[in-house]
N, C-alpha and C. Protein backbone atom coordinates (compact mmCIF):
# COMPACT_ATOMS: atom_id res chain seq x y z
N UNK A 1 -13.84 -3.03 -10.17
CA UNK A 1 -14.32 -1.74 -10.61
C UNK A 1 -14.46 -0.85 -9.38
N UNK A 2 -14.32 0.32 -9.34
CA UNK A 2 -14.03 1.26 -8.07
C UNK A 2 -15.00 2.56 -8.87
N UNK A 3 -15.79 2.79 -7.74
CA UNK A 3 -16.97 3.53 -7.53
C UNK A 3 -16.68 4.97 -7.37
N UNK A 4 -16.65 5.95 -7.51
CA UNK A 4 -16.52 7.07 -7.51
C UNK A 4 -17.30 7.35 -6.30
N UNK A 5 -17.37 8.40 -5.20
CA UNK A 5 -17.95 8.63 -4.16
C UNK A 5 -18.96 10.26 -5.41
N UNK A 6 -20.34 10.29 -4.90
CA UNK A 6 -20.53 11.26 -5.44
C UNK A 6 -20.86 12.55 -4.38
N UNK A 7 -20.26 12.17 -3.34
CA UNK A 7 -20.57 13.10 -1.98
C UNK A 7 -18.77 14.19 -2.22
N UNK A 8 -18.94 15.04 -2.23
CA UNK A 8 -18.14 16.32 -2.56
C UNK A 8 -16.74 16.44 -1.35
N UNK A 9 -17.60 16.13 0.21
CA UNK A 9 -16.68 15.96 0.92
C UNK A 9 -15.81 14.68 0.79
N UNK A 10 -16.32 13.90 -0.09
CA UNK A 10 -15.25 12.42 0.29
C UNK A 10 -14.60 12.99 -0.68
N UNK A 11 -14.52 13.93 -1.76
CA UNK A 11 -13.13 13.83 -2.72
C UNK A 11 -12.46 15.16 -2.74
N UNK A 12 -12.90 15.99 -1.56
CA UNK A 12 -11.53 17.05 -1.11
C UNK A 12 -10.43 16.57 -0.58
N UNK A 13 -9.11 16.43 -1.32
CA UNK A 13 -8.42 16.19 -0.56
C UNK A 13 -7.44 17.44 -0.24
N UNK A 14 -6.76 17.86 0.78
CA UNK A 14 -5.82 18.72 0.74
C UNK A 14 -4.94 18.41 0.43
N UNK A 15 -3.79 19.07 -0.88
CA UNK A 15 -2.89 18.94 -1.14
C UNK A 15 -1.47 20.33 -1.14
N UNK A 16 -0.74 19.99 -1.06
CA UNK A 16 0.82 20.83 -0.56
C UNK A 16 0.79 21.01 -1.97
N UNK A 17 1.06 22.28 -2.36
CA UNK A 17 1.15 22.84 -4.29
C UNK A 17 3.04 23.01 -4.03
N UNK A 18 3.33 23.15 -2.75
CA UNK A 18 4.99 23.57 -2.67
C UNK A 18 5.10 25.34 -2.27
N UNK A 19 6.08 25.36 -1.90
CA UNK A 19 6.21 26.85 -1.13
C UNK A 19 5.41 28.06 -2.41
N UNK A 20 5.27 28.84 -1.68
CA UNK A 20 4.70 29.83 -2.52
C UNK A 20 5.55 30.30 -3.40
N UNK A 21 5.07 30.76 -4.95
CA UNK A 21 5.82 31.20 -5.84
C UNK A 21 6.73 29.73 -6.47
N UNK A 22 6.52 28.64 -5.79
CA UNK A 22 7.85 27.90 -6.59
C UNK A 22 6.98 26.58 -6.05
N UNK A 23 5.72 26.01 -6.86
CA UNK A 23 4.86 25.45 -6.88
C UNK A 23 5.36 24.00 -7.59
N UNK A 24 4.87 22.87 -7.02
CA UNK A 24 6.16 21.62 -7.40
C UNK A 24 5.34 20.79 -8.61
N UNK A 25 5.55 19.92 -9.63
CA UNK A 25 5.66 19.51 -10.37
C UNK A 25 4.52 18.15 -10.11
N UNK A 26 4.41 17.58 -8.95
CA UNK A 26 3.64 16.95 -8.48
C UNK A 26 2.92 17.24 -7.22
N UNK A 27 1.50 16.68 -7.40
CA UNK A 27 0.74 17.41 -5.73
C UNK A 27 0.78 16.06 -4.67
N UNK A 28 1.42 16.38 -3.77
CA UNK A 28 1.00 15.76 -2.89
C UNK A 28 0.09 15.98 -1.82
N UNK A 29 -0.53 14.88 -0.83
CA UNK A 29 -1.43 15.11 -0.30
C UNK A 29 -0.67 15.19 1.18
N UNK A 30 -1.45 15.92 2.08
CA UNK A 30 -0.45 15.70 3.52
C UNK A 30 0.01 14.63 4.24
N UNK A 31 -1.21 13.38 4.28
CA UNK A 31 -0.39 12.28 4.65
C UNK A 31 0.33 11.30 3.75
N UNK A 32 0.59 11.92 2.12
CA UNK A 32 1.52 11.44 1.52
C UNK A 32 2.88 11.55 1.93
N UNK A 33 2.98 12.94 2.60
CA UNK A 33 4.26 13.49 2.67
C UNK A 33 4.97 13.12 4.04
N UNK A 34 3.58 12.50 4.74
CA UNK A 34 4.30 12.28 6.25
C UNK A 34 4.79 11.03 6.31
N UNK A 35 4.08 9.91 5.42
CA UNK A 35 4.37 8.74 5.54
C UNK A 35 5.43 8.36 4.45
N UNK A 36 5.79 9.25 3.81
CA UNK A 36 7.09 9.26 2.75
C UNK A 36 8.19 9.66 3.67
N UNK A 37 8.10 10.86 4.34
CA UNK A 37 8.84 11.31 5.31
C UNK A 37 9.62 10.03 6.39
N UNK A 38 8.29 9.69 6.70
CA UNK A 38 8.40 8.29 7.76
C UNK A 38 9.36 7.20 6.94
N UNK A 39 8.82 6.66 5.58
CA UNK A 39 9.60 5.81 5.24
C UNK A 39 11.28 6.17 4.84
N UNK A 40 11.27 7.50 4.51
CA UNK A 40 12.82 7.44 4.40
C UNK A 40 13.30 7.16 5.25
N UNK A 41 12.97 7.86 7.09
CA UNK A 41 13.88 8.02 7.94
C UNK A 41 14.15 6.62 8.13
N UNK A 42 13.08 5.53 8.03
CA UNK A 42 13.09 3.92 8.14
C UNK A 42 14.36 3.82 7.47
N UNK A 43 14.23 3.59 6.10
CA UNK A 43 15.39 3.29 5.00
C UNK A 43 16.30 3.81 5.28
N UNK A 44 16.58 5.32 5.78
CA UNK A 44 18.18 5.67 6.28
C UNK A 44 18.52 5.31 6.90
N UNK A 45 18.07 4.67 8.09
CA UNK A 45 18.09 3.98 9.17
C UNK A 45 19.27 3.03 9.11
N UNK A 46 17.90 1.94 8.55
CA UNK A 46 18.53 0.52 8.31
C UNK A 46 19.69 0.50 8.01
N UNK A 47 19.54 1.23 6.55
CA UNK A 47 20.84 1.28 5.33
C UNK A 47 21.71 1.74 5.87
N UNK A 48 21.84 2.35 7.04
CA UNK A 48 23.40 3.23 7.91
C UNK A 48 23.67 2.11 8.45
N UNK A 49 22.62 1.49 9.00
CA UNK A 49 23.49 0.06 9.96
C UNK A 49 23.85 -0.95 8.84
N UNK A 50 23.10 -1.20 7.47
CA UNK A 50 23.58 -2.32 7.09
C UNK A 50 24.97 -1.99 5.98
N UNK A 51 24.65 -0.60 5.78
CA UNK A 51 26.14 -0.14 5.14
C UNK A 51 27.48 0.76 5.95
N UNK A 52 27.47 0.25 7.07
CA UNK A 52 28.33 0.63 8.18
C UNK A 52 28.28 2.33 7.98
N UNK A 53 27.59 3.08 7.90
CA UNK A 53 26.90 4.39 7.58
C UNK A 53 27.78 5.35 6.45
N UNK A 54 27.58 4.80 5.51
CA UNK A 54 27.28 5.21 3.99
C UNK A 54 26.13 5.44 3.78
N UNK A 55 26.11 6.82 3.07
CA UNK A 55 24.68 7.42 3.52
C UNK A 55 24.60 7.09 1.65
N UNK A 56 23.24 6.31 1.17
CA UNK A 56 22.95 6.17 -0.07
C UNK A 56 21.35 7.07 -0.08
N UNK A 57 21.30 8.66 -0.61
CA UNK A 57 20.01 8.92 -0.32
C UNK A 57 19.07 9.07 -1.42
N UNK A 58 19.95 8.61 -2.74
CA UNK A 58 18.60 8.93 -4.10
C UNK A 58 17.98 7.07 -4.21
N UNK A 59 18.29 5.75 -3.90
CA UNK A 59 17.65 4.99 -3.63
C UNK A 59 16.77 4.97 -2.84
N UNK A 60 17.30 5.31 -1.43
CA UNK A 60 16.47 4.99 -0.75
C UNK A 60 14.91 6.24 -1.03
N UNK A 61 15.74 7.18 -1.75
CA UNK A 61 14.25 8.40 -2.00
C UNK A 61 13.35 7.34 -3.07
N UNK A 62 14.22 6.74 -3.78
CA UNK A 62 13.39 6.28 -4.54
C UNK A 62 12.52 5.41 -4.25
N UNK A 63 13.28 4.36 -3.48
CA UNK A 63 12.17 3.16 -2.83
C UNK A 63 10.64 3.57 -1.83
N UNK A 64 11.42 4.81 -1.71
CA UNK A 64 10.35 5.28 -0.60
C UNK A 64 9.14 5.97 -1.34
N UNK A 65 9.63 6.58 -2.33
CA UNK A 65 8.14 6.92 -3.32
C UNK A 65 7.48 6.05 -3.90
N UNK A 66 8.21 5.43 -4.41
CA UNK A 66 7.23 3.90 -5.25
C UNK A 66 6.80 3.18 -3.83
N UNK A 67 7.11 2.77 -2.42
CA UNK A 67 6.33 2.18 -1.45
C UNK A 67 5.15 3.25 -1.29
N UNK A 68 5.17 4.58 -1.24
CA UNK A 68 4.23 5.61 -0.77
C UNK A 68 3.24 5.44 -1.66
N UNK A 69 3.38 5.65 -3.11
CA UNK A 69 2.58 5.56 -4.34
C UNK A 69 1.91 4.04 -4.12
N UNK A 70 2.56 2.61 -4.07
CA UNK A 70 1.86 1.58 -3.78
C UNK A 70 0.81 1.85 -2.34
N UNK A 71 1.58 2.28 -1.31
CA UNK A 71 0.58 2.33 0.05
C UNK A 71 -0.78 2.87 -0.33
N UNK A 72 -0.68 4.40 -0.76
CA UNK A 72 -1.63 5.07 -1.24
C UNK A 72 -2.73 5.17 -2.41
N UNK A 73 -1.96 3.79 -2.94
CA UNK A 73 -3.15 3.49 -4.40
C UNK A 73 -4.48 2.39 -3.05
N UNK A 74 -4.36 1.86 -2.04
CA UNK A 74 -5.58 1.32 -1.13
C UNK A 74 -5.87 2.43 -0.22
N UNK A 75 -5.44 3.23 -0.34
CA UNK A 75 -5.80 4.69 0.62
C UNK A 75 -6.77 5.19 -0.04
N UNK A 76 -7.94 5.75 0.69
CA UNK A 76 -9.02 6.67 0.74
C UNK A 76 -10.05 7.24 1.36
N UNK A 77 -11.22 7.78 1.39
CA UNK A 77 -11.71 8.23 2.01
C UNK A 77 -12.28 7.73 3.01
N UNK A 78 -12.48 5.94 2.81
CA UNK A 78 -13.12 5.05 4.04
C UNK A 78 -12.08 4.01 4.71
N UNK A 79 -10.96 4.21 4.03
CA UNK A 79 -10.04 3.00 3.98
C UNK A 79 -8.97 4.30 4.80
N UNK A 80 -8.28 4.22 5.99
CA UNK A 80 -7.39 4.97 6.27
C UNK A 80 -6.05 4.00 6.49
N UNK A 81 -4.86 5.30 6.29
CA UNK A 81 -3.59 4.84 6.14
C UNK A 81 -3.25 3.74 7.14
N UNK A 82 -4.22 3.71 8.50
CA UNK A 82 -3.17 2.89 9.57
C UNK A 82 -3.92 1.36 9.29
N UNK A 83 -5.28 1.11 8.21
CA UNK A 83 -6.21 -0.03 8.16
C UNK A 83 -5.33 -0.57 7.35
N UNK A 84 -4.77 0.05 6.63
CA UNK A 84 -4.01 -0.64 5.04
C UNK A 84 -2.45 -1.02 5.49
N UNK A 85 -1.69 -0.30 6.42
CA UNK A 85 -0.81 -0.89 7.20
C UNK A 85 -1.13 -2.07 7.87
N UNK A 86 -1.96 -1.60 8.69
CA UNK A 86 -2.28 -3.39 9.71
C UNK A 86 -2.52 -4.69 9.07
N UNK A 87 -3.43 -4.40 7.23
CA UNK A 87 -3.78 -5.24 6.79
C UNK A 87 -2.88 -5.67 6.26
N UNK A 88 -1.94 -4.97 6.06
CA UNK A 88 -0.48 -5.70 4.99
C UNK A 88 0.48 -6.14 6.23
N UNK A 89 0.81 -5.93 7.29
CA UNK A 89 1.18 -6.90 8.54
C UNK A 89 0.70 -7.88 8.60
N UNK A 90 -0.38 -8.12 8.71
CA UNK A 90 -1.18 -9.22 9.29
C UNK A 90 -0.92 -10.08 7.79
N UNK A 91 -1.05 -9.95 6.81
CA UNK A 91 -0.62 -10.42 5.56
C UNK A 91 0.61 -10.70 5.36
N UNK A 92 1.58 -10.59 6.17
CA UNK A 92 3.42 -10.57 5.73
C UNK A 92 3.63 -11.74 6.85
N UNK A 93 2.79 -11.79 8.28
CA UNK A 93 2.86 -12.78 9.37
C UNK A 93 2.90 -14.12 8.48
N UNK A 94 3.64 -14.67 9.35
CA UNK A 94 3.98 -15.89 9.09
C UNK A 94 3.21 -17.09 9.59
N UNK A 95 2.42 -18.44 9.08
CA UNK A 95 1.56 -18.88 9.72
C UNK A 95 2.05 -20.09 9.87
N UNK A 96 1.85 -20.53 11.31
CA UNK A 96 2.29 -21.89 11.74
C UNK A 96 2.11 -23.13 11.01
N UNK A 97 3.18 -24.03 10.63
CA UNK A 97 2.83 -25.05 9.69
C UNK A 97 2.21 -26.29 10.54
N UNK A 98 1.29 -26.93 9.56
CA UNK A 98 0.61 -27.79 10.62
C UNK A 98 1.60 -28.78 10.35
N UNK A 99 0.90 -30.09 11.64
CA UNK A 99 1.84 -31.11 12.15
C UNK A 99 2.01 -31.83 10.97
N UNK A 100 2.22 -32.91 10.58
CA UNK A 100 2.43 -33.96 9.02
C UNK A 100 1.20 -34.57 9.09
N UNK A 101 0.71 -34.95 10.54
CA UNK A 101 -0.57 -36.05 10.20
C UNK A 101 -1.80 -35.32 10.13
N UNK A 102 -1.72 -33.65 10.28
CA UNK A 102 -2.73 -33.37 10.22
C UNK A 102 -3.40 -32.36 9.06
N UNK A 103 -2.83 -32.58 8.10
CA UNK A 103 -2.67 -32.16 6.33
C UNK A 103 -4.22 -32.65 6.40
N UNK A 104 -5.02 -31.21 5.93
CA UNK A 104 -6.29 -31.74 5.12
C UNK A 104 -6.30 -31.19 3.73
N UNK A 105 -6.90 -32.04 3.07
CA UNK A 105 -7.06 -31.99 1.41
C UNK A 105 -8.10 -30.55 1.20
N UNK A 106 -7.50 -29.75 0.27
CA UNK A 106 -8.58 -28.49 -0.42
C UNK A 106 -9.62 -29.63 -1.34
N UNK A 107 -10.62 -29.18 -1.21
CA UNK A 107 -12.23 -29.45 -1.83
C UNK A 107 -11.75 -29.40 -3.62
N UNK A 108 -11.51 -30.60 -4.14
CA UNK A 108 -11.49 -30.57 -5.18
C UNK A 108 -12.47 -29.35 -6.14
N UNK A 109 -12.14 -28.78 -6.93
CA UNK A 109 -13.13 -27.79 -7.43
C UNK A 109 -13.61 -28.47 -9.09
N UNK A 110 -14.80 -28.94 -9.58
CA UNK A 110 -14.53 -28.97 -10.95
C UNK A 110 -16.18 -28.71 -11.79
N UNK A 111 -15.90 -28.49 -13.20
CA UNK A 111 -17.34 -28.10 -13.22
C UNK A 111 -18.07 -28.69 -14.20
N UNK A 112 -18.55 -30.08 -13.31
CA UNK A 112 -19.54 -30.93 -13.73
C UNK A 112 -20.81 -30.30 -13.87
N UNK A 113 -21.14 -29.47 -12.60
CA UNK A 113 -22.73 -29.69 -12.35
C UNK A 113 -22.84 -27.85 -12.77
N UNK A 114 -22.11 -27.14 -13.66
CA UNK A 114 -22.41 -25.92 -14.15
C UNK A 114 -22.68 -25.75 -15.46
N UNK A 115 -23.75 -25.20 -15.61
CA UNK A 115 -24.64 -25.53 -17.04
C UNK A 115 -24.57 -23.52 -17.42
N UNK A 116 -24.59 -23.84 -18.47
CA UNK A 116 -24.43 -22.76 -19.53
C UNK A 116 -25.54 -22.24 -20.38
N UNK A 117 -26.26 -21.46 -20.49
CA UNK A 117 -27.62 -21.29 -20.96
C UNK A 117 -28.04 -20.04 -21.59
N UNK A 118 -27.69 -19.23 -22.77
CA UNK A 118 -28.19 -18.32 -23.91
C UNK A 118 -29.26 -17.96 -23.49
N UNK A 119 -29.95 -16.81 -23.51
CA UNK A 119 -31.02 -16.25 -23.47
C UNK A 119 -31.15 -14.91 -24.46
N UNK A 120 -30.79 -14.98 -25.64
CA UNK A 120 -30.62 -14.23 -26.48
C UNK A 120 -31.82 -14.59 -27.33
């Protein structure tokens, strides 16, 4: 469940409405647009080297909004864009497998000793 902030400054956000007179269809926020920005140039990138530069640009627009929209659903007013990056790095790292003899067993879990009790 996610808490609403009831402090006024935590839920201004500034958002880009689109050039004047020709106002866009969706609002984005400014560091939506930078880190969308960021991820295309990533994706054109790659995709030029891995498609000997065939430029494919409505995928990669696409991948890059649905990653922005996922990044930004843990984005907010206490949580900033570079905490939610580091935390999904540190989450993608790869962790050293232990040796064979030194495998320890997870703590069996079961529920003998949990009792159930009405108070109605």
């Amino acid at each position: 469940m996610r808490l609403e902030s009831d402090d006024d400054l935590y839920r201004v956000r500034i958002k880009f409405l689109g050039p004047p007179g020709w106002t866009l269809p969706v609002h984005f926020t400014y560091p939506q647009i930078g880190v969308f920005a960021l991820i295309v140039a990533i994706l054109e990138a790659t995709g030029s080297v891995i498609f000997d530069g065939k430029w494919f640009v409505g995928p990669f627009i696409a991948l890059a909004l649905g990653a922005t929209w996922l990044l930004f659903r843990f984005v907010d007013a206490d949580v900033p864009v570079r905490h939610v990056v580091k935390a999904a790095a540190a989450d993608c790292q790869r962790l050293t497998p232990a040796a064979a003899g030194d495998e320890t067993r997870l703590p069996r879990l079961t529920a003998s000793n949990i009792t159930i009790t009405s108070k109605i």
